[in-house]
Protein backbone atom coordinates (compact mmCIF):
# COMPACT_ATOMS: atom_id res chain seq x y z
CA UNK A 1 39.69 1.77 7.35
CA UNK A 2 38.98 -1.87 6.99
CA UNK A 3 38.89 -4.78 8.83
CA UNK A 4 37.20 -8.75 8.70
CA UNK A 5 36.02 -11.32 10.77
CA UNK A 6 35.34 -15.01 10.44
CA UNK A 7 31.30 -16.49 11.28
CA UNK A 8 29.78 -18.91 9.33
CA UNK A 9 26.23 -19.45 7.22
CA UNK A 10 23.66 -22.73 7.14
CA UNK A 11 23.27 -23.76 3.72
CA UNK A 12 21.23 -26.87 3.51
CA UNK A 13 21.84 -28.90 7.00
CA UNK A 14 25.48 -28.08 6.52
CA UNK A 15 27.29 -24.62 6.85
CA UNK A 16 29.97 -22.73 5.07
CA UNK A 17 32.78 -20.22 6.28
CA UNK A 18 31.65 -16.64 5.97
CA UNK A 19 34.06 -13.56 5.72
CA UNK A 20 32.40 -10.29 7.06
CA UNK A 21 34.86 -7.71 5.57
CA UNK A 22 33.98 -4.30 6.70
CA UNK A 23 35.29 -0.94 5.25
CA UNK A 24 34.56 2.60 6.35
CA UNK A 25 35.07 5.15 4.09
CA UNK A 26 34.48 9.01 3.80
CA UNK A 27 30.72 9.86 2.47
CA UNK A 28 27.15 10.38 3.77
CA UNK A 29 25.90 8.16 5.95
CA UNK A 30 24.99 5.02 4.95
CA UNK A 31 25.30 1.00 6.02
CA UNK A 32 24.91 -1.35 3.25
CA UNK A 33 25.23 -5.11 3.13
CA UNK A 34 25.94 -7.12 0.14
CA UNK A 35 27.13 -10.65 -0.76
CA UNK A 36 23.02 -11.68 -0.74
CA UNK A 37 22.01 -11.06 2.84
CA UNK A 38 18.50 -12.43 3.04
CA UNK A 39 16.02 -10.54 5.17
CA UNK A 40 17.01 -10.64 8.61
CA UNK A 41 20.76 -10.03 7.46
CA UNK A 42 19.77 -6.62 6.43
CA UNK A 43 17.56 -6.13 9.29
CA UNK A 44 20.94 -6.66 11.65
CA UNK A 45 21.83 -3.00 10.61
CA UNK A 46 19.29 -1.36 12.98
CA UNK A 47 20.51 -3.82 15.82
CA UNK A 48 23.82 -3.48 15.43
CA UNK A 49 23.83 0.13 15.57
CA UNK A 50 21.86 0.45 19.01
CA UNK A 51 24.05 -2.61 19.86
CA UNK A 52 27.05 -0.40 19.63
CA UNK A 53 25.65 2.77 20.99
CA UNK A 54 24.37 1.23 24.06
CA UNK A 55 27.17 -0.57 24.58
CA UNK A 56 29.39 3.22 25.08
CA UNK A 57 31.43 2.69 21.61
CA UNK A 58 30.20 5.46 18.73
CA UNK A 59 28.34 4.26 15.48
CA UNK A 60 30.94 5.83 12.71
CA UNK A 61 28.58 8.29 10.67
CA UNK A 62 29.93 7.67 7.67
CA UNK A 63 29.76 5.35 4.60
CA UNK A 64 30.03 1.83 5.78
CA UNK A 65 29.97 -1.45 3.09
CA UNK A 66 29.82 -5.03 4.96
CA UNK A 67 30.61 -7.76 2.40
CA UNK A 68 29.87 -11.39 3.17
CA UNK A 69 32.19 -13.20 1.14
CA UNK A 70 31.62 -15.58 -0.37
CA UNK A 71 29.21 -13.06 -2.35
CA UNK A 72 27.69 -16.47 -4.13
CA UNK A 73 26.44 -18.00 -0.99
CA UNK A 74 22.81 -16.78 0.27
CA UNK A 75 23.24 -15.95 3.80
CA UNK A 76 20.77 -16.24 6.51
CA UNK A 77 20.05 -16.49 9.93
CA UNK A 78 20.89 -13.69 12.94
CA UNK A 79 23.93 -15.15 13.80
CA UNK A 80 26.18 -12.65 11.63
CA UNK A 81 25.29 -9.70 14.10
CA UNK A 82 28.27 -10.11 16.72
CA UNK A 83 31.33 -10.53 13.52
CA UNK A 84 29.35 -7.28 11.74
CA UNK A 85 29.63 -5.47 14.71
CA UNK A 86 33.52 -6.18 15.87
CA UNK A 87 34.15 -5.92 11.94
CA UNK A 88 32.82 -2.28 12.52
CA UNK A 89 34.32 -1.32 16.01
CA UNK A 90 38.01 -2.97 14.84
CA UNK A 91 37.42 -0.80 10.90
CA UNK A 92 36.96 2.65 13.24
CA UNK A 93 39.99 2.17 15.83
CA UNK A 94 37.71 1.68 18.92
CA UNK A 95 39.00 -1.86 19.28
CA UNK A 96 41.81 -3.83 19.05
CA UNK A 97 41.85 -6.28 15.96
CA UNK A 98 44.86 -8.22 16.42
CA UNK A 99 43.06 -11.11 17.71
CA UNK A 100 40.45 -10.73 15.59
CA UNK A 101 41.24 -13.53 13.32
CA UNK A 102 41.38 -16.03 15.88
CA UNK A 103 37.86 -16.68 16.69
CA UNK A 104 35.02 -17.47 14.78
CA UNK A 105 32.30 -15.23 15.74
CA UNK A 106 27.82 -15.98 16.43
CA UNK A 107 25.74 -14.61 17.94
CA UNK A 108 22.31 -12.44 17.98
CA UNK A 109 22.89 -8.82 19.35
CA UNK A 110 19.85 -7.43 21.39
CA UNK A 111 19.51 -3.84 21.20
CA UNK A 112 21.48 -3.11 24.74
CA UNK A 113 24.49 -5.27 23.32
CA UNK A 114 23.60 -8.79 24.74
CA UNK A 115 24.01 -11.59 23.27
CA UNK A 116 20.89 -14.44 21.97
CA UNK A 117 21.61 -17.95 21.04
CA UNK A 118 21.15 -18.60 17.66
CA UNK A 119 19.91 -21.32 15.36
CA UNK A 120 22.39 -23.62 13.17
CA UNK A 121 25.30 -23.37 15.87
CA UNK A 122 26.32 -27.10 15.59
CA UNK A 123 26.87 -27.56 11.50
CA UNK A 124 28.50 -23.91 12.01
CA UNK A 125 31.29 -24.74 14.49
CA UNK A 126 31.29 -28.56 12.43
CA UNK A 127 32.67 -26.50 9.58
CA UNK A 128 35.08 -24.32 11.68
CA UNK A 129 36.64 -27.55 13.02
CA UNK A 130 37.12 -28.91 9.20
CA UNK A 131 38.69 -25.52 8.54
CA UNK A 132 41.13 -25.69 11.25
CA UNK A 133 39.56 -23.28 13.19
CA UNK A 134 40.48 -24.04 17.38
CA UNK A 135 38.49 -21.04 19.06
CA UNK A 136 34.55 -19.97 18.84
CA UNK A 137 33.03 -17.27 20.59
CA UNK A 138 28.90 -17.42 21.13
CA UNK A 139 26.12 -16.84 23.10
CA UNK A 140 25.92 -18.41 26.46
CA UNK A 141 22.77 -20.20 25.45
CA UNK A 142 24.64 -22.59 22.40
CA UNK A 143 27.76 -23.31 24.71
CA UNK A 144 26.52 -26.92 25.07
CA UNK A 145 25.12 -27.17 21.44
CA UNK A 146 28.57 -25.81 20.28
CA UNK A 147 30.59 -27.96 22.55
CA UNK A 148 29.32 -31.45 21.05
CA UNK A 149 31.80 -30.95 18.38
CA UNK A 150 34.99 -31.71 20.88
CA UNK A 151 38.81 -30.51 20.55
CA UNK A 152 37.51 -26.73 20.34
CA UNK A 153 37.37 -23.73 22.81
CA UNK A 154 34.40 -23.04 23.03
CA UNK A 155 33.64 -19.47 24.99
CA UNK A 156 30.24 -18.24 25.79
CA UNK A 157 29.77 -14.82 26.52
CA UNK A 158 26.44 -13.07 27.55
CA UNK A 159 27.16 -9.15 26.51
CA UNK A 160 29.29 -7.42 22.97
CA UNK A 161 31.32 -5.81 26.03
CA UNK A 162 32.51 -9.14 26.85
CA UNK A 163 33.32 -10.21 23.78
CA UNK A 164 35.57 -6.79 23.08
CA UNK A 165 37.30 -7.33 26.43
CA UNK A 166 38.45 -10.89 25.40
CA UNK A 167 39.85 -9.09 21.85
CA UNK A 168 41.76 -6.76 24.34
CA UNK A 169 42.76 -9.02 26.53
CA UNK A 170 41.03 -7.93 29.58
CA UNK A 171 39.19 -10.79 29.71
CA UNK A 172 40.52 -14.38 30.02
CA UNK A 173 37.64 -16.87 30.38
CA UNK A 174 37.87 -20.22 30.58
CA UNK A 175 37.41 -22.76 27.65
CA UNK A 176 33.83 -24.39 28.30
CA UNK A 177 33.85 -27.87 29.26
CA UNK A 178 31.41 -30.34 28.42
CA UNK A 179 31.63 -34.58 28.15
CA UNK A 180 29.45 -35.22 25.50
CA UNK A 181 30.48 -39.40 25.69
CA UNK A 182 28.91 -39.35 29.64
CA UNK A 183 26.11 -37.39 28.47
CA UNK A 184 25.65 -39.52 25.19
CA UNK A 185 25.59 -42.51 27.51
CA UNK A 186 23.35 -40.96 29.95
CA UNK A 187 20.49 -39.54 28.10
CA UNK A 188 18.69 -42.21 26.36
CA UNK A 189 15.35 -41.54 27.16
CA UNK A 190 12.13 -42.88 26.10
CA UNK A 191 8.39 -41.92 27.15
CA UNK A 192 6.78 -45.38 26.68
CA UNK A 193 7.85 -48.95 26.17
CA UNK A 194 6.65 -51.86 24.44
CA UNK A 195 5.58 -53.26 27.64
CA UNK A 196 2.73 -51.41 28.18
CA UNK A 197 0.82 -53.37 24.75
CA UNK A 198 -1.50 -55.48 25.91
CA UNK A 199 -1.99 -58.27 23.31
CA UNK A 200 -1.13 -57.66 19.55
CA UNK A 201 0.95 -60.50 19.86
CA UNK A 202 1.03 -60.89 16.03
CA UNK A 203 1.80 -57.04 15.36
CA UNK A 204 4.19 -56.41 17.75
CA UNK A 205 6.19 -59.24 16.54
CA UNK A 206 6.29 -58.00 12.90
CA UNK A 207 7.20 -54.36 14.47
CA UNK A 208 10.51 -56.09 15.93
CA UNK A 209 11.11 -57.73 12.23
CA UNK A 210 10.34 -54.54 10.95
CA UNK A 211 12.80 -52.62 12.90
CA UNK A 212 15.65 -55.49 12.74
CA UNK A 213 15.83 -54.77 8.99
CA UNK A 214 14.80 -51.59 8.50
CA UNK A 215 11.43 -52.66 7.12
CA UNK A 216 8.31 -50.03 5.56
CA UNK A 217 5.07 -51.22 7.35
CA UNK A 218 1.36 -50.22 7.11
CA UNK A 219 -1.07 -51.16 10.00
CA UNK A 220 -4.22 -51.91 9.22
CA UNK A 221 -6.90 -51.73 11.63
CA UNK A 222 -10.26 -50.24 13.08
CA UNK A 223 -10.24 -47.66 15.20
CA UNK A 224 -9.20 -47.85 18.77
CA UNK A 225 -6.88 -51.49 18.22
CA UNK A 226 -3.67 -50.06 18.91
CA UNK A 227 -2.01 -48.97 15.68
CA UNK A 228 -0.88 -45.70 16.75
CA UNK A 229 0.19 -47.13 20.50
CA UNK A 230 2.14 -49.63 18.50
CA UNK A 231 3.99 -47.26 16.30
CA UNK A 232 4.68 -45.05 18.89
CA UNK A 233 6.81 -47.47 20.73
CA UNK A 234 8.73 -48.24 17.94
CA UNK A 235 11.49 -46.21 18.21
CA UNK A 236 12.21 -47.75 21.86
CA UNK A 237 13.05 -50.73 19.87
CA UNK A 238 15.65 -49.57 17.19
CA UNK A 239 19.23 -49.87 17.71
CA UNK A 240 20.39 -47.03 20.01
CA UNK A 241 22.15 -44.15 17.99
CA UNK A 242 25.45 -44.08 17.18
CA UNK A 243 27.66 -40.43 17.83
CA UNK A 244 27.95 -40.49 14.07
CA UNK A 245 23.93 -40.63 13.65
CA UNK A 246 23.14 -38.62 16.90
CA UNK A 247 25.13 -35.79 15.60
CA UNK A 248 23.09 -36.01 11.64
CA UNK A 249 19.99 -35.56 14.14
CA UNK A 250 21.02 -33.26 16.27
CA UNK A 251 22.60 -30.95 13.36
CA UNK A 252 19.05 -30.93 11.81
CA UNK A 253 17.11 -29.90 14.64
CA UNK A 254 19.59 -27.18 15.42
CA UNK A 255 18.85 -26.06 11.93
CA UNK A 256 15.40 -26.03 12.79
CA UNK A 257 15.45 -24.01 16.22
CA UNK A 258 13.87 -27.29 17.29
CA UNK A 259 16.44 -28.37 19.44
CA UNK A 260 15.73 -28.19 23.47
CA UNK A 261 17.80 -25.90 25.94
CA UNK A 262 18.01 -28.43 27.99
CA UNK A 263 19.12 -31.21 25.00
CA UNK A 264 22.22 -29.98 22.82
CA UNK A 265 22.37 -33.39 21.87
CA UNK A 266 19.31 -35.53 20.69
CA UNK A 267 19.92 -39.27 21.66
CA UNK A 268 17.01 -40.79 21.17
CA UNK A 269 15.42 -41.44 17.39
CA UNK A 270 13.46 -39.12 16.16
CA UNK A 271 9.63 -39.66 15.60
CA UNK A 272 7.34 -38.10 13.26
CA UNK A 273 3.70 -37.93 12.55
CA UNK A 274 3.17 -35.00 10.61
CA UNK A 275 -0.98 -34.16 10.17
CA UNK A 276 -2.67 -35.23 6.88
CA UNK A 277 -3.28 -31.74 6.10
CA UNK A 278 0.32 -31.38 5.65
CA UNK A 279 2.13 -29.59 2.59
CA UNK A 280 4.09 -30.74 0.03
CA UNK A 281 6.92 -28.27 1.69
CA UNK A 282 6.20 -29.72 4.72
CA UNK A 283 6.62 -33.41 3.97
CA UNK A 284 9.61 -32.82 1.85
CA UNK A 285 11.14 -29.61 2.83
CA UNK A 286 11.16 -26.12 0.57
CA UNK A 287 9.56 -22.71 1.53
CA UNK A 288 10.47 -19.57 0.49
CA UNK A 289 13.96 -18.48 0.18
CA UNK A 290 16.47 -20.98 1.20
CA UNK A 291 14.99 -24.25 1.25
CA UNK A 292 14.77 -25.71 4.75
CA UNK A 293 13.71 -29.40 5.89
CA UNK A 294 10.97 -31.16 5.85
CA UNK A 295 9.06 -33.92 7.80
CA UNK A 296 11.03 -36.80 6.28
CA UNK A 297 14.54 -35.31 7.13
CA UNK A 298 13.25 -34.77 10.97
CA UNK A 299 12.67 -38.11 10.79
CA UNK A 300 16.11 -39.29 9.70
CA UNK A 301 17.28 -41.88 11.70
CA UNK A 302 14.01 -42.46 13.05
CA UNK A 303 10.55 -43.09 12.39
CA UNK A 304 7.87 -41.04 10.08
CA UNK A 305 4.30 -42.06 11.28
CA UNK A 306 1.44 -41.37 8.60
CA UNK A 307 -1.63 -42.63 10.47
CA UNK A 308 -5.00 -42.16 8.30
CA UNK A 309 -3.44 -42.43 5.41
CA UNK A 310 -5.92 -42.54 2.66
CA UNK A 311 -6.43 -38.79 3.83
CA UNK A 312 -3.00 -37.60 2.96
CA UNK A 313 -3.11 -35.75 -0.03
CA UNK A 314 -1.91 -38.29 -2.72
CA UNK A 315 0.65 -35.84 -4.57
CA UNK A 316 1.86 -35.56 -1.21
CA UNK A 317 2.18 -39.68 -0.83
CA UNK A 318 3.59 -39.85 -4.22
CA UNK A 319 6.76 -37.77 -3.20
CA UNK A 320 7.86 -39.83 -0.82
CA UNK A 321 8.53 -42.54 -3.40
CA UNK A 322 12.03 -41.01 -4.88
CA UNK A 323 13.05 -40.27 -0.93
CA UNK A 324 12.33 -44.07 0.21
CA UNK A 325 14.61 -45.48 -2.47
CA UNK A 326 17.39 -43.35 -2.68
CA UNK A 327 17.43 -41.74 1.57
CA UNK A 328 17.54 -38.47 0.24
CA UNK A 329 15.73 -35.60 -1.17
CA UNK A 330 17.28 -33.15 -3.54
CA UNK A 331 15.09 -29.32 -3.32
CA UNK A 332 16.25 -27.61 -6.51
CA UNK A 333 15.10 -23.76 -6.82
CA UNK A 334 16.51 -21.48 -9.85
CA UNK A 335 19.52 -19.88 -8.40
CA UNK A 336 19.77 -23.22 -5.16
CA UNK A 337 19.92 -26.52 -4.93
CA UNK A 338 20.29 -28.54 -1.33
CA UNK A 339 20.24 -32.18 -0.56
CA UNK A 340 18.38 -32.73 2.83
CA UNK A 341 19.08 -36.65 4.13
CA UNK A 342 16.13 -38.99 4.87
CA UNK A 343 17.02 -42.22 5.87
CA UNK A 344 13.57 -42.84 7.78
CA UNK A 345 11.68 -45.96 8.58
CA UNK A 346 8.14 -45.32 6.96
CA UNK A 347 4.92 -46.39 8.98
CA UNK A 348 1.95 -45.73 7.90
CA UNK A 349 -1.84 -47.01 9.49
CA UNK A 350 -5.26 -47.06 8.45
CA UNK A 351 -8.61 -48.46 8.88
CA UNK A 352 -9.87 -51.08 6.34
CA UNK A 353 -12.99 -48.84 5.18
CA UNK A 354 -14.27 -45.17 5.91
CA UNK A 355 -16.29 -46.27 8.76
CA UNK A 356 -13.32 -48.45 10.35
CA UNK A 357 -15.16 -51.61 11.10
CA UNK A 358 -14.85 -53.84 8.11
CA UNK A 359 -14.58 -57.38 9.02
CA UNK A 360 -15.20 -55.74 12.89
CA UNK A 361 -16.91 -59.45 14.31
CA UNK A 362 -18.83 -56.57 17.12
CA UNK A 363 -19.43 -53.67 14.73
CA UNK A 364 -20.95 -53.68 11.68
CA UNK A 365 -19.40 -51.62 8.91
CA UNK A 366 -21.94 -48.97 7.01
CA UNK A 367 -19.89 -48.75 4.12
CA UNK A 368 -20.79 -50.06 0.48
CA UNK A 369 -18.06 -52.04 -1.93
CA UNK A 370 -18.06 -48.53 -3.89
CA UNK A 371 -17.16 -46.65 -0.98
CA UNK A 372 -14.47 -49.34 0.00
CA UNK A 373 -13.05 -49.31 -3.23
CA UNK A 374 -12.68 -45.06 -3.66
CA UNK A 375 -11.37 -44.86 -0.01
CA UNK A 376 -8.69 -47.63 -0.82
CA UNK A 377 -7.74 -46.40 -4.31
CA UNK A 378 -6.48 -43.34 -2.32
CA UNK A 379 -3.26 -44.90 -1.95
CA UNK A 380 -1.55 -45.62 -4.94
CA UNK A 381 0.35 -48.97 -6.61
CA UNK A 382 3.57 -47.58 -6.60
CA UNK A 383 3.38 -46.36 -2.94
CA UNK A 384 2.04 -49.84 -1.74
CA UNK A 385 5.04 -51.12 -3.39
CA UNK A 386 7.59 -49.58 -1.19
CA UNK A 387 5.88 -51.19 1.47
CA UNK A 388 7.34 -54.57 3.10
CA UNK A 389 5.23 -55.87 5.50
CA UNK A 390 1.29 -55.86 5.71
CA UNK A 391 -0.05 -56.29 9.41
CA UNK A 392 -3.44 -56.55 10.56
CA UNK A 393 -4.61 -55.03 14.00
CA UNK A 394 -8.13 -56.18 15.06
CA UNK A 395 -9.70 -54.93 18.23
CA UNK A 396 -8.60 -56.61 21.33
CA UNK A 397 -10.55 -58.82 23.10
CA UNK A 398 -12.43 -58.48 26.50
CA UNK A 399 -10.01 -60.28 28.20
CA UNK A 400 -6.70 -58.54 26.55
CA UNK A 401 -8.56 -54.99 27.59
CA UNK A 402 -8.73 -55.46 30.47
CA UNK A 403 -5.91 -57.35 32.07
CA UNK A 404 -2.66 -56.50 32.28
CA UNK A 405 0.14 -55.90 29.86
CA UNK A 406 2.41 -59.31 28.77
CA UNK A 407 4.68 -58.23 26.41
CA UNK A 408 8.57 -57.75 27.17
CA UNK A 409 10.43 -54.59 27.95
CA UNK A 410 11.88 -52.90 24.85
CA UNK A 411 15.29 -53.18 26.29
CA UNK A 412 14.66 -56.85 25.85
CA UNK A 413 13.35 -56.39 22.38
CA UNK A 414 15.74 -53.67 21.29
CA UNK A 415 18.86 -56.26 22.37
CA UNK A 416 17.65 -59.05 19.76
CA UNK A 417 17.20 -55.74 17.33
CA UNK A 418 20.50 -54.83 17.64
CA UNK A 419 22.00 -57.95 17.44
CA UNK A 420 20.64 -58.49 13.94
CA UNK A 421 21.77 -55.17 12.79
CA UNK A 422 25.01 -55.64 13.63
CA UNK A 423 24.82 -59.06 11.37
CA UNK A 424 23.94 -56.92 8.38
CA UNK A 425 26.38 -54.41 9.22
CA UNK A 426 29.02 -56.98 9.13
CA UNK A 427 27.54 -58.24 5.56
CA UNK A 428 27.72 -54.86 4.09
CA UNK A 429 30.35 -53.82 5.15
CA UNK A 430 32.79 -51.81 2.68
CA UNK A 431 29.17 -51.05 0.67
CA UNK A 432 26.40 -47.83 0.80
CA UNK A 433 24.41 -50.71 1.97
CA UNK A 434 23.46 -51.03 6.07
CA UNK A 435 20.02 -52.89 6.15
CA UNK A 436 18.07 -55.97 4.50
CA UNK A 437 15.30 -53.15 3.23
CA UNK A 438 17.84 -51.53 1.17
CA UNK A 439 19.23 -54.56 -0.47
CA UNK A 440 19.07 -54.27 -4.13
CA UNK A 441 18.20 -57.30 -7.37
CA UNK A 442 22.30 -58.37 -7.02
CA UNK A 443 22.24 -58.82 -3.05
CA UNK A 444 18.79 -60.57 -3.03
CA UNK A 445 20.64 -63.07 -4.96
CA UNK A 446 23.54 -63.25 -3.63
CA UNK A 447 22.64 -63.27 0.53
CA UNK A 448 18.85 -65.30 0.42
CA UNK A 449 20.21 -68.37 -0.24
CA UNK A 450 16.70 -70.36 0.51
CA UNK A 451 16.87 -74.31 1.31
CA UNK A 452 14.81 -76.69 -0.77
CA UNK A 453 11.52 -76.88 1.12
CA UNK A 454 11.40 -72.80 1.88
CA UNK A 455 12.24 -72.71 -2.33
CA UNK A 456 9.23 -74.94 -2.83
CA UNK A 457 6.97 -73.09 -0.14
CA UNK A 458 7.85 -69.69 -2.01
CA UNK A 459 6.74 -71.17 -5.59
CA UNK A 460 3.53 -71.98 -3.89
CA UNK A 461 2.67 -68.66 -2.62
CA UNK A 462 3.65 -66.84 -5.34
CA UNK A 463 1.39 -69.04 -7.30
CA UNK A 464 -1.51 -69.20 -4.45
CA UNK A 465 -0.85 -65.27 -3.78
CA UNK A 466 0.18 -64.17 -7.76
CA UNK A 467 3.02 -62.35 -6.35
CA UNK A 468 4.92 -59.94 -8.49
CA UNK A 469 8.36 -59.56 -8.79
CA UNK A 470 8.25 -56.55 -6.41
CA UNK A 471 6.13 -58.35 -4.07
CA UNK A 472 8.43 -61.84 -4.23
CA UNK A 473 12.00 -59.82 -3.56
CA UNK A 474 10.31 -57.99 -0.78
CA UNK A 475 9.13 -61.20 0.72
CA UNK A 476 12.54 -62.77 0.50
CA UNK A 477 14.07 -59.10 2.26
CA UNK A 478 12.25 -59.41 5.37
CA UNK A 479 12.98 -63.33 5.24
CA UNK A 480 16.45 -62.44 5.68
CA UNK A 481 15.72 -60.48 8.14
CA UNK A 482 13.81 -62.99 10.10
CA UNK A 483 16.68 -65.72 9.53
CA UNK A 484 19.19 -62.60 10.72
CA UNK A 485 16.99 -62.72 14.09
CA UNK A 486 17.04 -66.72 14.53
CA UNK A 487 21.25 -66.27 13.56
CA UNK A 488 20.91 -68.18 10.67
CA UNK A 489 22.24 -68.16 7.81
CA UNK A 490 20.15 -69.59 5.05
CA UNK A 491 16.03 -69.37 4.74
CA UNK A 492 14.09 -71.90 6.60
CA UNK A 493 10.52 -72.71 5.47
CA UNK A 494 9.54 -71.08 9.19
CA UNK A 495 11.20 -67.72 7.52
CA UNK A 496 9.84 -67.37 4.35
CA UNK A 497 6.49 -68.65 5.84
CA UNK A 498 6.71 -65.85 8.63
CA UNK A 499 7.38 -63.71 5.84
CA UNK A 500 4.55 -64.97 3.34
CA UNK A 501 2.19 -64.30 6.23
CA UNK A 502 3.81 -60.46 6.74
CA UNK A 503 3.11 -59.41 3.41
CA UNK A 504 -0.37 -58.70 1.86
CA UNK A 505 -1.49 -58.63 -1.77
CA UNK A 506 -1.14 -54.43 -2.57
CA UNK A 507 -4.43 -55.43 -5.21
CA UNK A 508 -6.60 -55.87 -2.58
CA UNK A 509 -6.13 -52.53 -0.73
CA UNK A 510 -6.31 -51.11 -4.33
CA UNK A 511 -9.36 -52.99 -5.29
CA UNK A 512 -11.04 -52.90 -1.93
CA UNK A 513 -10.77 -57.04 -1.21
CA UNK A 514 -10.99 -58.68 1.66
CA UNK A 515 -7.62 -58.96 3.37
CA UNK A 516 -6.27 -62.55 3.28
């Protein structure tokens, strides 16, 4: 007696296809998975037989081999419990399996044969669609998750006796409807906006050049001037997410089990700021078994905050380098290997010394140069490098604290934001290229075309600053961003001097300098 069912398997933040082939045969009694069920795989056995017994069918007492092919693929996850099951009722007679192979099967069982949602539903039914695959059965509770997708049936059932009743044909529910484009257009919400700043005039308009092109930032700042109130409110500035993007998110977060009940699509850009106590696993992604994702690929799309950032553990700084240049991160294990994406904008904020009030004109700072100099020297060359633009937060004044906000809307902001990404879009275009931060030695050259007195204003700062190489092509990056905001298309001397005054020497947070 045999019989198989279709379900699928996260590997990664994408899935694969899984085959549950069931066969009873004559023998003691025994129920044995292979094809490398992780943990809770094998655990489904115990579920799955009170599933069935509670449910009025009989649990064969006999020999019964699951295999989830492919036998390669590690599988994971709770989600194989519903195909095992049907795999197991169709293999002993007790229900029909001639429509077996027209659904692709999730779902949790509960001991009294209900069905839980699951985790990973969205990359899962991504795949079925690529395989041709026009009908999914699952748990109430991922209808809307699994209904993003479009041009599938999607139907949710709450109880195994459902699902059996639909393979007999007793049951004939209809397809689940859902319009993700009005609900995609609908649910772009944001907890705080830009308007709420009071002063920071100088900061928040480096944030806006900083999200037109994509830009790495560090705040620098004593306590209690804004840094993290400004960071949080970047993300209301950022372009608004495309299906394409929203989807990436979305499928990541499903992964996670982090996705809302109420959300089965995330709209809004993700925002990050992970504790400085974090691990390297937790920054990067890993863990035992399968390796899952970390802080910088919840932040895809969006923003990953590292405020106090001489307290992050510096190995822990140091791999972020590889992910900020190439918008990935590869885990590799002995027998695994998954690529997790990472396209993130990187902000990061500190104070200027361990007490916070260097160059504070109402406190005075306690610290000595040596203690300046060890707290700096936290943060290393090479991370400094992948930074873009350097701003300075001092405290606000009494008359900023206290009266009311000035600054525009983010809608406002976010508009001129948008416009200038769509300019670089339309420059890439046709390349793996879509901002000014990403723009390599070949497209500096090529797109900065810089008129004669912004040419002779960048020789002087590189010789008044001793700018490095790094430092100069980063300089000219976010000038052509700046330009991209005023629509034009060469660099002005107001660009590159905008830019000059956005970027700080890395030596003298190394060295413990005073910031000029």
């Amino acid at each position: 007696m045999f019989a198989k069912a279709l379900s699928g398997a996260v590997l990664g933040i994408d899935a694969s296809l899984i085959e549950v082939q069931c066969d009873i045969a004559m023998g003691l009694p025994n129920f044995t998975i292979v094809g490398l069920p992780q943990k809770e795989v094998q655990e489904s056995r115990e579920r799955i037989r009170s599933a069935i017994k509670n449910t009025g069918y009989e649990f064969p007492m006999k020999r019964i081999t699951a295999n989830l092919a492919p036998a390669d693929v590690p599988k994971e996850g709770v989600g194989l419990d519903l195909p095992l099951a049907l795999a197991i009722l169709v293999a002993t007679g007790q229900v029909s399996g001639e429509k077996l192979s027209e659904y692709l099967l999730l779902g949790e069982l509960s001991l009294d044969g209900g069905l839980r949602p699951v985790h990973g539903v969205l990359p899962i039914v991504l795949a079925a669609k690529n395989f041709g695959i026009t009908s999914v059965v699952l748990p109430a509770g991922n209808a809307k998750e699994a209904a993003i997708v479009g041009d599938l049936k999607v139907y949710p059932l709450s109880h195994l006796r459902e699902v059996v009743a639909l393979l007999e044909g007793q049951l004939v529910p209809k397809p689940f409807e859902f319009d993700r484009e009005s609900y995609f257009a609908t649910e772009r919400m944001y907890e705080c906006d830009f308007q709420e700043i009071k002063g920071q005039e100088q900061a928040k308009r480096a944030l806006e050049v900083a999200a037109a092109g994509a830009h790495n930032v560090l705040l620098i700042g004593p306590p209690g001037s804004g840094k993290s109130m400004l960071t949080k409110r970047l993300p209301t500035i950022l372009p608004d997410l495309t299906l394409e993007e929203a989807i990436e998110v979305t499928k990541i977060y499903s992964i996670m089990g982090l996705l809302p009940t109420d959300r089965p699509l995330l709209t809004a850009r993700p925002f990050r700021a992970p504790h400085h106590t974090v691990s390297y696993a937790g920054m990067v992604g890993g863990g035992h078994g399968t390796p899952r994702p970390g802080e910088i690929s919840l932040a895809h799309h969006g923003v990953l905050f590292l405020d106090e950032l001489p307290e992050f553990e510096r190995y822990v700084l140091e791999t972020l380098r590889q992910p900020l240049e190439e918008r990935s991160i590869t885990i590799s294990r002995a027998t695994i290997a998954v690529n997790f994406p990472a396209n993130f904008m990187l902000v990061t904020a500190m104070n200027p010394c361990p007490c916070g009030h260097l160059g504070d004109p109402k406190k005075p700072c306690r610290c000595g140069p040596l203690e300046i100099r060890r707290y700096r020297k936290r943060i290393s060359g090479p991370f400094l490098d992948r930074i873009d633009i350097f701003i300075e937060v001092p405290r606000l004044t009494k008359e900023e604290l206290m009266g009311k906000p000035t600054g525009e809307p983010s809608s406002q902001v976010r508009e001129r934001v948008a416009v200038a990404r769509a300019t670089q879009h339309r420059r890439f275009a046709g390349k793996r290229l879509f901002t000014n931060a990403q723009m390599g030695l070949s497209e500096i050259r090529r797109l900065c075309p810089l008129e004669p007195a912004a040419q002779g204003l960048l020789e002087r700062a590189i010789e008044h600053y001793s700018l490095s190489a790094r430092a100069y092509h980063r300089v000219l990056k976010v000038a052509r961003t700046i330009a991209d905001l005023a629509h034009s298309d060469t660099l002005q001397t107001a660009h590159v001097a905008e830019a000059i005054q956005h970027r700080r020497s890395e030596e003298s947070v190394l060295e413990g300098g005073v910031w000029s």
